[in-house]
Protein backbone atom coordinates (compact mmCIF):
# COMPACT_ATOMS: atom_id res chain seq x y z
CA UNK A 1 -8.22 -9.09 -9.49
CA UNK A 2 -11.83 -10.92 -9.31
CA UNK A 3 -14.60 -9.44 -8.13
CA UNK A 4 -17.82 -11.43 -6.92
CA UNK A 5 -20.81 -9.74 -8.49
CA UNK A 6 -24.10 -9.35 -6.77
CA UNK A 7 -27.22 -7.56 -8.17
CA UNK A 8 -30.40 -6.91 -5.96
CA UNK A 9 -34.11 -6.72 -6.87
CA UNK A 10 -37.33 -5.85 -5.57
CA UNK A 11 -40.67 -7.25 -6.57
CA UNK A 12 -42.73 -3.94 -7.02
CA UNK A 13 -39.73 -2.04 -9.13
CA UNK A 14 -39.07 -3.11 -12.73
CA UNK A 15 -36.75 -5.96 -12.82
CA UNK A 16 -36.39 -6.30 -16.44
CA UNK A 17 -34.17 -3.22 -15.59
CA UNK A 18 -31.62 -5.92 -13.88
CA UNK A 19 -30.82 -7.61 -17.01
CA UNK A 20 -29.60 -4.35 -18.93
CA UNK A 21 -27.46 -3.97 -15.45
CA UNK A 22 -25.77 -7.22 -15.34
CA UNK A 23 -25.07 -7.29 -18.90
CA UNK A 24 -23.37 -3.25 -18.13
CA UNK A 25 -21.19 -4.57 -15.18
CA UNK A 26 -19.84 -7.30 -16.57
CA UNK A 27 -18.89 -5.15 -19.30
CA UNK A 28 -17.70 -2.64 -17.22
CA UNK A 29 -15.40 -4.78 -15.43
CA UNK A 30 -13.75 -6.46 -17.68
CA UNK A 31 -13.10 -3.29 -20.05
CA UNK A 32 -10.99 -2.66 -16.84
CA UNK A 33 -9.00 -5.47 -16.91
CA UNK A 34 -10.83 -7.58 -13.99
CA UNK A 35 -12.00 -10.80 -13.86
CA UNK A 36 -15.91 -11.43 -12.18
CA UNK A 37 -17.60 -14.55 -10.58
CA UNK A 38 -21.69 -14.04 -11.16
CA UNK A 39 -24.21 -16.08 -10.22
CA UNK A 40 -26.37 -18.07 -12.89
CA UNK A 41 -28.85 -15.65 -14.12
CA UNK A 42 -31.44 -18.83 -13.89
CA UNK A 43 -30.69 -19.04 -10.08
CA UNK A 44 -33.26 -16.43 -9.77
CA UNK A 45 -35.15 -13.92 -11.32
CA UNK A 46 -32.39 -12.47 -14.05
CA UNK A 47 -29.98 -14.09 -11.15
CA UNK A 48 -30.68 -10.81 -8.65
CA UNK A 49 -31.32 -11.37 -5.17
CA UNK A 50 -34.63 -9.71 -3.48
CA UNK A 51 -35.94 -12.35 -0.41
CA UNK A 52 -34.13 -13.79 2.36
CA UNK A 53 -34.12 -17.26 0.68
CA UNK A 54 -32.53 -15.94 -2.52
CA UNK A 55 -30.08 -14.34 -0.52
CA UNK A 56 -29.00 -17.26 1.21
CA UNK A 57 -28.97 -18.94 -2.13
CA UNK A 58 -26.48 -16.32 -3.17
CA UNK A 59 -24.57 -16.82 0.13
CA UNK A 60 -24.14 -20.52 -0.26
CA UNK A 61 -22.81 -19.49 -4.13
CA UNK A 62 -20.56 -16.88 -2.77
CA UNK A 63 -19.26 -19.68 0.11
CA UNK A 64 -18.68 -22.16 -2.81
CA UNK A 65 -16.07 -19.65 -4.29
CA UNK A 66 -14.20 -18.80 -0.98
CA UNK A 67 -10.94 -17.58 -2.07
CA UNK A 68 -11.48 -17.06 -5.38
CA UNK A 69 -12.51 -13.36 -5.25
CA UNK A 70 -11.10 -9.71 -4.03
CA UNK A 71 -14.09 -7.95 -3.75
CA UNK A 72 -17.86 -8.01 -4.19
CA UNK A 73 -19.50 -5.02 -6.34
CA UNK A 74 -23.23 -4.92 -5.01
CA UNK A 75 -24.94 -3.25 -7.73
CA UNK A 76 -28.40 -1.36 -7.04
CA UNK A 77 -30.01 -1.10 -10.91
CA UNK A 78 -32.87 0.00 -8.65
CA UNK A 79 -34.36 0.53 -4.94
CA UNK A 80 -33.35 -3.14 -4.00
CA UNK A 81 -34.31 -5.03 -0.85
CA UNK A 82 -31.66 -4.81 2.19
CA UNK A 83 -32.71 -8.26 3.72
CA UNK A 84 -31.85 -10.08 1.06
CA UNK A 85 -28.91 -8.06 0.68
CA UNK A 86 -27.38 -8.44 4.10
CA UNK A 87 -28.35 -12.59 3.84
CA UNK A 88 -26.23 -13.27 1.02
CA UNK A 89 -23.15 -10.49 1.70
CA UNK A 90 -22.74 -11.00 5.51
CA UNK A 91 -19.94 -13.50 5.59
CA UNK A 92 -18.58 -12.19 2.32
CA UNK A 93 -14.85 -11.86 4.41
CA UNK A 94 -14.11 -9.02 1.58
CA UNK A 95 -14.18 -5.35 0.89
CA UNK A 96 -17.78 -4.71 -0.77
CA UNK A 97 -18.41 -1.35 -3.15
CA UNK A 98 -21.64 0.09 -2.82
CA UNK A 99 -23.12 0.79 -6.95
CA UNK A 100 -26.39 2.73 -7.07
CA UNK A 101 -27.73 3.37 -10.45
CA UNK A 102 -28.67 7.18 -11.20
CA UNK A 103 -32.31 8.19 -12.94
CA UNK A 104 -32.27 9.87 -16.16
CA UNK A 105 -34.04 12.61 -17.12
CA UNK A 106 -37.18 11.40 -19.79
CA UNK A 107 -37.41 8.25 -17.96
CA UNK A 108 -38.95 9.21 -14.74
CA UNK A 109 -41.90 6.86 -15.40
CA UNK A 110 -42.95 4.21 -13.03
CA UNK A 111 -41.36 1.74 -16.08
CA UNK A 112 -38.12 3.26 -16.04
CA UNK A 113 -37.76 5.15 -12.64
CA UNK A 114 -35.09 3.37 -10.50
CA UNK A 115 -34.90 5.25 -7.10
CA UNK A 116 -31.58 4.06 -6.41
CA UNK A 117 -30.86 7.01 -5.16
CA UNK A 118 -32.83 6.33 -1.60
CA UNK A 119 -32.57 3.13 -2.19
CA UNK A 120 -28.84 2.72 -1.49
CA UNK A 121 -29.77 4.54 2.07
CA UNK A 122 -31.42 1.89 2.38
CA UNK A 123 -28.83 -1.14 1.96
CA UNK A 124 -25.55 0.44 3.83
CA UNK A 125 -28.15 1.96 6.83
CA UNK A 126 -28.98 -2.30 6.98
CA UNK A 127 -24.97 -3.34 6.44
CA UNK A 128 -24.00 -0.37 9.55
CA UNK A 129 -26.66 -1.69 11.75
CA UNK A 130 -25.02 -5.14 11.28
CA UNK A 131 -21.04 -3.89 11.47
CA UNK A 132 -20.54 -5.06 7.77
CA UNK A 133 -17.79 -2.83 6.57
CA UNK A 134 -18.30 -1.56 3.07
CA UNK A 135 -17.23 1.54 0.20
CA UNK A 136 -19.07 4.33 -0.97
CA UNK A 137 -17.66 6.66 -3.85
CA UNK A 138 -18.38 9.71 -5.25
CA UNK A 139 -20.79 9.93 -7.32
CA UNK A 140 -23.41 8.98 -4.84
CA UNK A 141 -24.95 7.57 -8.26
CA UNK A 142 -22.88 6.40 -11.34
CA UNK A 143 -23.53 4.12 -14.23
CA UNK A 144 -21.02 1.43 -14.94
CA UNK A 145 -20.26 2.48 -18.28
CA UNK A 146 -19.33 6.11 -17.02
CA UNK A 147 -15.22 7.48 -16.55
CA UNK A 148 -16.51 8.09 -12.81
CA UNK A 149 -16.88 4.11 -12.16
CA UNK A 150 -14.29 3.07 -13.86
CA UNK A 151 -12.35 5.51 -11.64
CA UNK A 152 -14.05 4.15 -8.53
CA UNK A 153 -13.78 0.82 -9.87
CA UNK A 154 -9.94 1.31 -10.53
CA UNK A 155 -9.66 2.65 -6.42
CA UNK A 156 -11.44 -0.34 -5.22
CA UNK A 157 -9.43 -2.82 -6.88
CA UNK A 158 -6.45 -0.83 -4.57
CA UNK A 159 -8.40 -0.89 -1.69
CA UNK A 160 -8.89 -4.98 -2.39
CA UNK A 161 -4.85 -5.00 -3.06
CA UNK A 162 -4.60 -3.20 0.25
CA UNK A 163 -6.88 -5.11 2.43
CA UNK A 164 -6.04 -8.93 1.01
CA UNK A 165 -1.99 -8.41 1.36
CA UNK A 166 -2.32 -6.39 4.97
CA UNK A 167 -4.44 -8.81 6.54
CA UNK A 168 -2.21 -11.25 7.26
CA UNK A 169 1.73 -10.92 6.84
CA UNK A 170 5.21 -11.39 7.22
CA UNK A 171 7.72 -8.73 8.37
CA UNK A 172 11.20 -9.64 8.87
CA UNK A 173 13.25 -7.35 11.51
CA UNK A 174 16.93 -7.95 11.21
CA UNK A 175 18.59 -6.52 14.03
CA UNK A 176 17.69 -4.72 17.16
CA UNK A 177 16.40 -1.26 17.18
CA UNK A 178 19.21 1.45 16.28
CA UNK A 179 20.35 2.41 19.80
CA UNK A 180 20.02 6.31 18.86
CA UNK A 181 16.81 6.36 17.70
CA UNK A 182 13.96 5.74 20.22
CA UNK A 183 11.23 7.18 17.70
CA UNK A 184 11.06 3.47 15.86
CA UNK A 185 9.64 1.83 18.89
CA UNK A 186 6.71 -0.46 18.21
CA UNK A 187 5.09 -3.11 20.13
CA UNK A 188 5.09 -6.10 18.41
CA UNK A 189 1.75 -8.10 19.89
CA UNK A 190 -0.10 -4.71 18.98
CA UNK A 191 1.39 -5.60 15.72
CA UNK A 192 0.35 -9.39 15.66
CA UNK A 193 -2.79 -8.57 16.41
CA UNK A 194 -3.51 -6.71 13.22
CA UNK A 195 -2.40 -9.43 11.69
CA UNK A 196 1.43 -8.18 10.98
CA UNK A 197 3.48 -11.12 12.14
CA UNK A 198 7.27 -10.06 13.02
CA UNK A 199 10.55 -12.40 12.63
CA UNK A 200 13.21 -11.21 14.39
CA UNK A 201 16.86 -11.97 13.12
CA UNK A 202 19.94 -10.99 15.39
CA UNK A 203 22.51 -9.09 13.17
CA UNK A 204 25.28 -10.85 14.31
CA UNK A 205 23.85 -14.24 12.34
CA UNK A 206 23.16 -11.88 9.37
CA UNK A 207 27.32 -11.39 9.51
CA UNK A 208 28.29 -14.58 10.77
CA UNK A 209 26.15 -15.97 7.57
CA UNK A 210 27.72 -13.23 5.44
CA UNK A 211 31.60 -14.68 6.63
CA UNK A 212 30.48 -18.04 5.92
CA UNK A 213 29.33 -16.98 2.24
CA UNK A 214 32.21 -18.28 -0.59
CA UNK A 215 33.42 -15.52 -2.65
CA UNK A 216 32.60 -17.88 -5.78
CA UNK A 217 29.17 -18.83 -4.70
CA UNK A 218 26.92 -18.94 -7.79
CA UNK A 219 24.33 -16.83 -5.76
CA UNK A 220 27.33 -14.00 -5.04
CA UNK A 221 28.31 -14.02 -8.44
CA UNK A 222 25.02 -13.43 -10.09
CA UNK A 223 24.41 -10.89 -7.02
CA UNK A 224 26.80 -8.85 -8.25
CA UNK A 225 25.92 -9.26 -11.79
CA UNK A 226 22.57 -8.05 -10.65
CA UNK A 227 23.54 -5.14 -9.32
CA UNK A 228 25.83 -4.06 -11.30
CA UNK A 229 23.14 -3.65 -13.95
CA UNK A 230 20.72 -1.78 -11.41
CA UNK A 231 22.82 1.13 -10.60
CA UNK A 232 26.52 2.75 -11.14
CA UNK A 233 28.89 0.31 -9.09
CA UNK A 234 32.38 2.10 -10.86
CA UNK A 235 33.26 3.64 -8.06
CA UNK A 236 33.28 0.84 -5.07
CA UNK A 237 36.09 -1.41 -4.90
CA UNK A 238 35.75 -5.06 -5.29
CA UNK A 239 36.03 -6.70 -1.96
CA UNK A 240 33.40 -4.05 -0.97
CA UNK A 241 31.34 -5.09 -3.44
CA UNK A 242 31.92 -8.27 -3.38
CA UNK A 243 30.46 -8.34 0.41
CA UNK A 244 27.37 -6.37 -0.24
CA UNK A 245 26.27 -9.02 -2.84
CA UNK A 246 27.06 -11.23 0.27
CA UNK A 247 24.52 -9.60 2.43
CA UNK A 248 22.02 -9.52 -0.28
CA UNK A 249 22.13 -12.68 -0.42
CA UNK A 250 21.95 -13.37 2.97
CA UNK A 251 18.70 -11.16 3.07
CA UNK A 252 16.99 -13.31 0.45
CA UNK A 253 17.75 -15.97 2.16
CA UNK A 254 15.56 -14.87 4.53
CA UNK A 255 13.18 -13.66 2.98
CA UNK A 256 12.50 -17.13 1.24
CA UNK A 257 12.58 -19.21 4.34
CA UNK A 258 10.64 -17.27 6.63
CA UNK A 259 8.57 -16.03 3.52
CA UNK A 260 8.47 -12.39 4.55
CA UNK A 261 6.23 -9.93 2.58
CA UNK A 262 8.50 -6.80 4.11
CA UNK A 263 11.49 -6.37 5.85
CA UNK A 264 13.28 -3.86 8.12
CA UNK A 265 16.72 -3.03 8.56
CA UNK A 266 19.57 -2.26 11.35
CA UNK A 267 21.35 -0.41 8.63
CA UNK A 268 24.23 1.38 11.10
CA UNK A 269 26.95 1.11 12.68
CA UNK A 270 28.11 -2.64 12.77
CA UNK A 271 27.51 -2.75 9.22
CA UNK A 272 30.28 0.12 8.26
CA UNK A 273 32.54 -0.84 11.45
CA UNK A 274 32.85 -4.47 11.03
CA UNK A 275 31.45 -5.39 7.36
CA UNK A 276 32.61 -2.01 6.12
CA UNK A 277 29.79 -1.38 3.61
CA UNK A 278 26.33 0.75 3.70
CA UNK A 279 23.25 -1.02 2.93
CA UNK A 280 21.10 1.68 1.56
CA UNK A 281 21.58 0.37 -2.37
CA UNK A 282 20.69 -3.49 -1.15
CA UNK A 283 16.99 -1.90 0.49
CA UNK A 284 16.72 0.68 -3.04
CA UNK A 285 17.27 -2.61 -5.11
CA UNK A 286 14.59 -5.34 -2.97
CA UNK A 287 12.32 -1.99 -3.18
CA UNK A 288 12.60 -2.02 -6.80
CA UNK A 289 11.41 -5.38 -7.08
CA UNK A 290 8.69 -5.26 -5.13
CA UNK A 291 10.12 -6.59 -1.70
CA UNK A 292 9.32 -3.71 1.02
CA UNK A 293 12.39 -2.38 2.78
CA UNK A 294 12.72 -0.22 5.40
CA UNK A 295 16.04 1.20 7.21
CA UNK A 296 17.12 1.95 10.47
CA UNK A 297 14.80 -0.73 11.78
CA UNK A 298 11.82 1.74 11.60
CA UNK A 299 9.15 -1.20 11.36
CA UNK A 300 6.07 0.55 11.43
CA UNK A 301 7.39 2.84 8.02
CA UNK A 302 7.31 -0.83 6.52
CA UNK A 303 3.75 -1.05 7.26
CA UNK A 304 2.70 2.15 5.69
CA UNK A 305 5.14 1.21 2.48
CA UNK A 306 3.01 -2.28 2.19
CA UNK A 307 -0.04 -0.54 2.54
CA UNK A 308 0.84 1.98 -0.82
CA UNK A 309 3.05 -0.88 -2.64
CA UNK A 310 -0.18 -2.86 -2.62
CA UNK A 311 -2.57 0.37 -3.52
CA UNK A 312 -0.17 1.76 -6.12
CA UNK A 313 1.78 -1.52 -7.43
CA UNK A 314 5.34 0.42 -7.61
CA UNK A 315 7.53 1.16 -5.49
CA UNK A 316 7.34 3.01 -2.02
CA UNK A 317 10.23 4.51 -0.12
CA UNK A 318 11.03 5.78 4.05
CA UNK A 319 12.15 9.28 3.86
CA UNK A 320 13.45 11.48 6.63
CA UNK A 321 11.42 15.19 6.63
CA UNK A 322 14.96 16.54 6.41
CA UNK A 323 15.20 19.82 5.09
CA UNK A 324 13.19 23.29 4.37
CA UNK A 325 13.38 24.76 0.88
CA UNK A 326 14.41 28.23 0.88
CA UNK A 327 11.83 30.33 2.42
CA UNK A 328 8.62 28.67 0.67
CA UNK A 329 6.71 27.11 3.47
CA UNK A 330 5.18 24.42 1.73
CA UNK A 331 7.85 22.92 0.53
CA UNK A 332 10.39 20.44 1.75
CA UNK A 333 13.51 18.14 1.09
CA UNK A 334 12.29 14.44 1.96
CA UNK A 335 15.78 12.50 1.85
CA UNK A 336 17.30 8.77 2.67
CA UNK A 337 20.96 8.36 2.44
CA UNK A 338 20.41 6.38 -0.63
CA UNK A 339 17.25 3.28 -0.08
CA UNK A 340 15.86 4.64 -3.04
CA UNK A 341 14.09 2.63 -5.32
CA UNK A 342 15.43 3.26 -8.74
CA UNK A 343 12.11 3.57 -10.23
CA UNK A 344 11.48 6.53 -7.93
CA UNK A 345 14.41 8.44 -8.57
CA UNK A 346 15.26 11.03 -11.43
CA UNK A 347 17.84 8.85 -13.08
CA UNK A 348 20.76 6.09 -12.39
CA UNK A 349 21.79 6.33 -9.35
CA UNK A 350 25.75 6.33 -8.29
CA UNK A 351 27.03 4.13 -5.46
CA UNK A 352 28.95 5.73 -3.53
CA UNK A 353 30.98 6.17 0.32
CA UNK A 354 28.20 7.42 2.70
CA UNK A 355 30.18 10.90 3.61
CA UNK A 356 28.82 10.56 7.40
CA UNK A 357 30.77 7.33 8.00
CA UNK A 358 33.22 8.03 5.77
CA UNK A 359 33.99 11.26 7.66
CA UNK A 360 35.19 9.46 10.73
CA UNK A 361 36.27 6.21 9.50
CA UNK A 362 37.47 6.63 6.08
CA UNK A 363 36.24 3.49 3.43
CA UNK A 364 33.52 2.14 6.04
CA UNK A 365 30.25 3.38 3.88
CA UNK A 366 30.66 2.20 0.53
CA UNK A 367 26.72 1.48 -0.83
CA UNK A 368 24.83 4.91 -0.69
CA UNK A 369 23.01 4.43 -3.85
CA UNK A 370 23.12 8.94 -4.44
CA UNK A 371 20.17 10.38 -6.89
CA UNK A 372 17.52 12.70 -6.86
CA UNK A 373 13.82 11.78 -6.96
CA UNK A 374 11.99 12.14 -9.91
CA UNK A 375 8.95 14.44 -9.85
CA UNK A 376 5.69 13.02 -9.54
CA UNK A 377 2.19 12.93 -7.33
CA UNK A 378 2.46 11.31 -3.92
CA UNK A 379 1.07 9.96 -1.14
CA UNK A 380 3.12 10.14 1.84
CA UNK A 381 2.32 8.03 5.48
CA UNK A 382 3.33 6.80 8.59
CA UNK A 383 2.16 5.17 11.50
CA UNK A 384 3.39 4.26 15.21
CA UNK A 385 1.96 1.41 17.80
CA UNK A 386 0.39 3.02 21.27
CA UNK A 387 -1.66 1.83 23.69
CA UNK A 388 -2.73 -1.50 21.87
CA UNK A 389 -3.02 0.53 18.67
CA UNK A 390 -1.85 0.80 14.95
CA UNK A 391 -1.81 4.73 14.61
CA UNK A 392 -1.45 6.17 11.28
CA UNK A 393 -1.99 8.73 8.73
CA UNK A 394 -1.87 9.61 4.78
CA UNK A 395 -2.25 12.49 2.91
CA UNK A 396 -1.23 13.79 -0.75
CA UNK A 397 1.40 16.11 -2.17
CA UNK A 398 4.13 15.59 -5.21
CA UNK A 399 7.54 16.11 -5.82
CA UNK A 400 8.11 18.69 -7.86
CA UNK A 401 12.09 17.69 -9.45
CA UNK A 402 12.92 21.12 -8.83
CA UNK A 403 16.57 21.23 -8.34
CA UNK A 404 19.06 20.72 -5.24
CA UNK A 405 22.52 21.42 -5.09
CA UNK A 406 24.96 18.92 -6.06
CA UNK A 407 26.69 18.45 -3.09
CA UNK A 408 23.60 17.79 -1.31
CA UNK A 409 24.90 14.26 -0.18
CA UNK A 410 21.96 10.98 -0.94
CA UNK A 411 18.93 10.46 -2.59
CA UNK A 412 16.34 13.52 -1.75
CA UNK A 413 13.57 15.35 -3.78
CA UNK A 414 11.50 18.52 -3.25
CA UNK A 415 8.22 18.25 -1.72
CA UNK A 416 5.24 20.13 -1.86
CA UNK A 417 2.90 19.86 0.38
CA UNK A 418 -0.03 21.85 0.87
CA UNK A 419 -0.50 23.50 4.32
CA UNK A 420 2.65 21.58 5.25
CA UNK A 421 3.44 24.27 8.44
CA UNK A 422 0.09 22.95 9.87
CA UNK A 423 0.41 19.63 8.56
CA UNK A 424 3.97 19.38 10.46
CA UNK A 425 2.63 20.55 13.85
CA UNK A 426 0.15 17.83 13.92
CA UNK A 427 2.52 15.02 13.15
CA UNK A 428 4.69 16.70 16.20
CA UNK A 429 1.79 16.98 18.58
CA UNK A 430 0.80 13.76 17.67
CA UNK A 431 4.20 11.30 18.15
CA UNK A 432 4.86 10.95 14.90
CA UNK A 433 8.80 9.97 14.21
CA UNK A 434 11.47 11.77 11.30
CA UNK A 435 10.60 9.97 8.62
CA UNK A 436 7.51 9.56 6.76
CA UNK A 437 6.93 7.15 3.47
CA UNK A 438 6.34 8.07 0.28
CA UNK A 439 4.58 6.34 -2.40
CA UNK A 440 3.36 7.18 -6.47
CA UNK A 441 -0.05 9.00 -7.39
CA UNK A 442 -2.82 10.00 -4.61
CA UNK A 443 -3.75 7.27 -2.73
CA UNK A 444 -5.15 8.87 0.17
CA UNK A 445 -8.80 7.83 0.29
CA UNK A 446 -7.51 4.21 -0.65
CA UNK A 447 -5.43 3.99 2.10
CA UNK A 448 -7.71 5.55 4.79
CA UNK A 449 -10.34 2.94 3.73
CA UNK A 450 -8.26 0.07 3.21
CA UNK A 451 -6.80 0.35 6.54
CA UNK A 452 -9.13 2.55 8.75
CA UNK A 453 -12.32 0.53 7.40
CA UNK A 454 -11.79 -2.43 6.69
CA UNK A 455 -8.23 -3.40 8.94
CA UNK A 456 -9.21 -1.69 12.28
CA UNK A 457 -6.19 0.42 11.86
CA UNK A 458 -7.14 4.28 13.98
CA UNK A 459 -6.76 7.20 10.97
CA UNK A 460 -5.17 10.22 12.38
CA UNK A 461 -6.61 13.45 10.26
CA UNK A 462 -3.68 15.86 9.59
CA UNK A 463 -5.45 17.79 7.21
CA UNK A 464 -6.56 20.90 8.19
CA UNK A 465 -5.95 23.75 10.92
């Protein structure tokens, strides 16, 4: 991550204060791992920006660098002027972070006093007035050299992830929508106007493709090499096997040539009835490496996944809300039939029959990739096209690894969520579907400002009574 770095002035204030600031940020950034772009401190006074002309000196810089940057920090060391702030950051095309620097006690004297405080009123009243999106954190005040910013400075860099990979990408549908379920409608020029671009793939060419595929292709062999090593394959006999790697294959096919970012699954029945094979451990393993994969064609959970891949940089997963946990209210079993991503789960998984096909149509599910999640803090989120619109929510709970019974069938985990009975109504009342997606540590604010701010996406609060 680089992050464009812009420092403001004003005449009557004391700018010498600027120099001590730029030399603090640049620290502060790259103690953090980031890389900066700053403007030559003999541009202008220490290189800060305080007129109109220095700001459009600063926005000609910032234009020379298009591309090159995430994010722009806009650091207050004092009670800077807005004009020339708004000049130089109004095409900046970027999530920008709002920095105020706070007073210290002792130095209250017209030499030292910053009044960044007000100040910082002053610059985001200016950027609302002109529809320039931007973050504030708590502290309303923070030095770069403090735990707090290096917090905020660690959430914006997710918020940048977010916003640069959700912009603009590819999402690969292959299949039609699973008859049964109606809940995974979407409307896909909603979609493509957000900037989500579908490719849709009949299922029948995925087969064809997968009958065409040699069983001593080089990319089959090392296919099932591959995923042999990722999970327990003991259990599933060869040919099945053997045609799984097949379809993986297939899939990453597609992904290369269309160059899709996420993809989303028809996952049943054709797949068990004609193939004879379950794809849940193919989606745990492309989640595992970072390719976003949702089942049962539920597009929109892809969405939400991207959004938390991007914040959290592991894996995400699409859950159904599938069972209550004894009598405590705010808990839950989330559960998939076995999409999974290893890192996610509590230990190796085991590939197994999936019992519901195998029930009716005995050695037609081999590839439920069975587990148990591992315990952690997450985010969980989903989201749902209407009426022109990209509707979703977030909010935080963890799984607590708390045990279920071994002939629980899949991949599940225990869930707590606060306030979860009211929580649940609201995703009812408000046409949310079965599943919702899960993704590692709280990411909440990240992804409500990442989406809702900068993206256009509407936020639906489910917090709360």
């Amino acid at each position: 991550m680089k992050f464009a770095l812009f420092f403001g002035n004003r005449g009557f204030m004391p700018a010498e204060l600027i120099a001590g600031a730029r030399a603090d940020m640049i620290k502060a950034v790259t103690d953090a791992g980031y890389d900066y772009l700053v403007m030559d401190e003999a541009a202008t006074r220490y290189g800060a920006v305080e007129t109109r002309d220095e700001g459009r000196l600063y926005h000609d810089w910032l234009k020379s660098h298009e591309g090159e940057y995430d994010g722009v920090i806009l650091c207050m060391p004092i009670f800077i002027d807005e004009n020339g702030a708004i000049t130089a950051l109004e095409d900046a095309g970027v999530p920008i972070l709002m920095q105020a620097y706070p007073d210290e006690i002792g130095k209250m004297d017209f030499k030292h006093r910053r009044d960044a405080y007000c100040g910082k009123f002053s610059v985001t009243d200016v950027f609302y007035q002109y529809k320039i999106p931007f973050t504030v954190m708590k502290p309303h005040v923070v030095h770069p050299l403090s735990p707090a910013f290096r917090e905020n400075l660690d959430d914006f860099a997710a918020i940048c992830r977010v916003v640069g990979g959700m912009k603009r990408f590819n999402l690969g549908c292959i299949g039609a929508r699973t008859t049964a379920f109606k809940t995974v409608r979407f409307d896909e020029v909603t979609l493509q106007r957000y900037g989500i671009n579908v490719e849709s793939f009949d299922l029948s060419e995925l087969i064809f493709k997968v009958g065409a595929k040699a069983d001593d292709d080089a990319a089959v062999r090392a296919k099932i090499k591959r995923l042999e090593e990722y999970t327990d394959f003991t259990r599933v006999p060869e040919k099945n096997k053997l045609t799984l790697a097949k379809i993986s294959v297939v899939i990453d096919e597609y992904i290369e040539e269309y160059r899709l970012d996420a993809i989303t699954l028809r996952c049943w029945n054709e797949m068990e009835m004609i193939l004879r094979v379950c794809p849940c451990v193919l989606i745990s393993e492309l989640n595992d490496r970072g390719i976003v994969s949702s089942c049962e064609i539920d597009l929109t959970s892809a969405i939400t996944m991207r959004a938390m891949a991007l914040a959290s940089e592991k894996p995400t997963a699409c859950l159904d809300w599938n069972n209550n946990y004894g009598e405590d209210e705010n808990k839950v079993i989330l559960f998939h039939c076995g999409p999974v991503a290893q890192t996610l789960m509590a230990g190796k998984g085991t590939v197994t029959e999936h019992k519901m096909f195998a029930k009716g149509d005995p050695g037609s599910g081999w590839g439920s990739n069975e587990g148990r999640i591992a315990a952690f803090d997450m985010t969980f989120s989903n989201g749902f096209t209407e009426d022109g619109k990209l509707k979703v929510y977030a909010s935080e709970a963890r799984f607590t690894g708390e045990p279920i019974e071994e002939a629980f069938f899949g991949c599940g985990g225990v869930a707590e969520i606060p306030d979860l009975q009211n929580k649940l109504i609201k995703l009812a009342k408000g046409g949310f579907k079965h599943h919702t997606t899960v993704g590692m540590g709280h990411m909440k604010y990240v992804i409500e400002e990442a989406l809702g701010n900068y993206l256009g996406y509407d936020i639906v609060d489910i917090e709360g009574k």
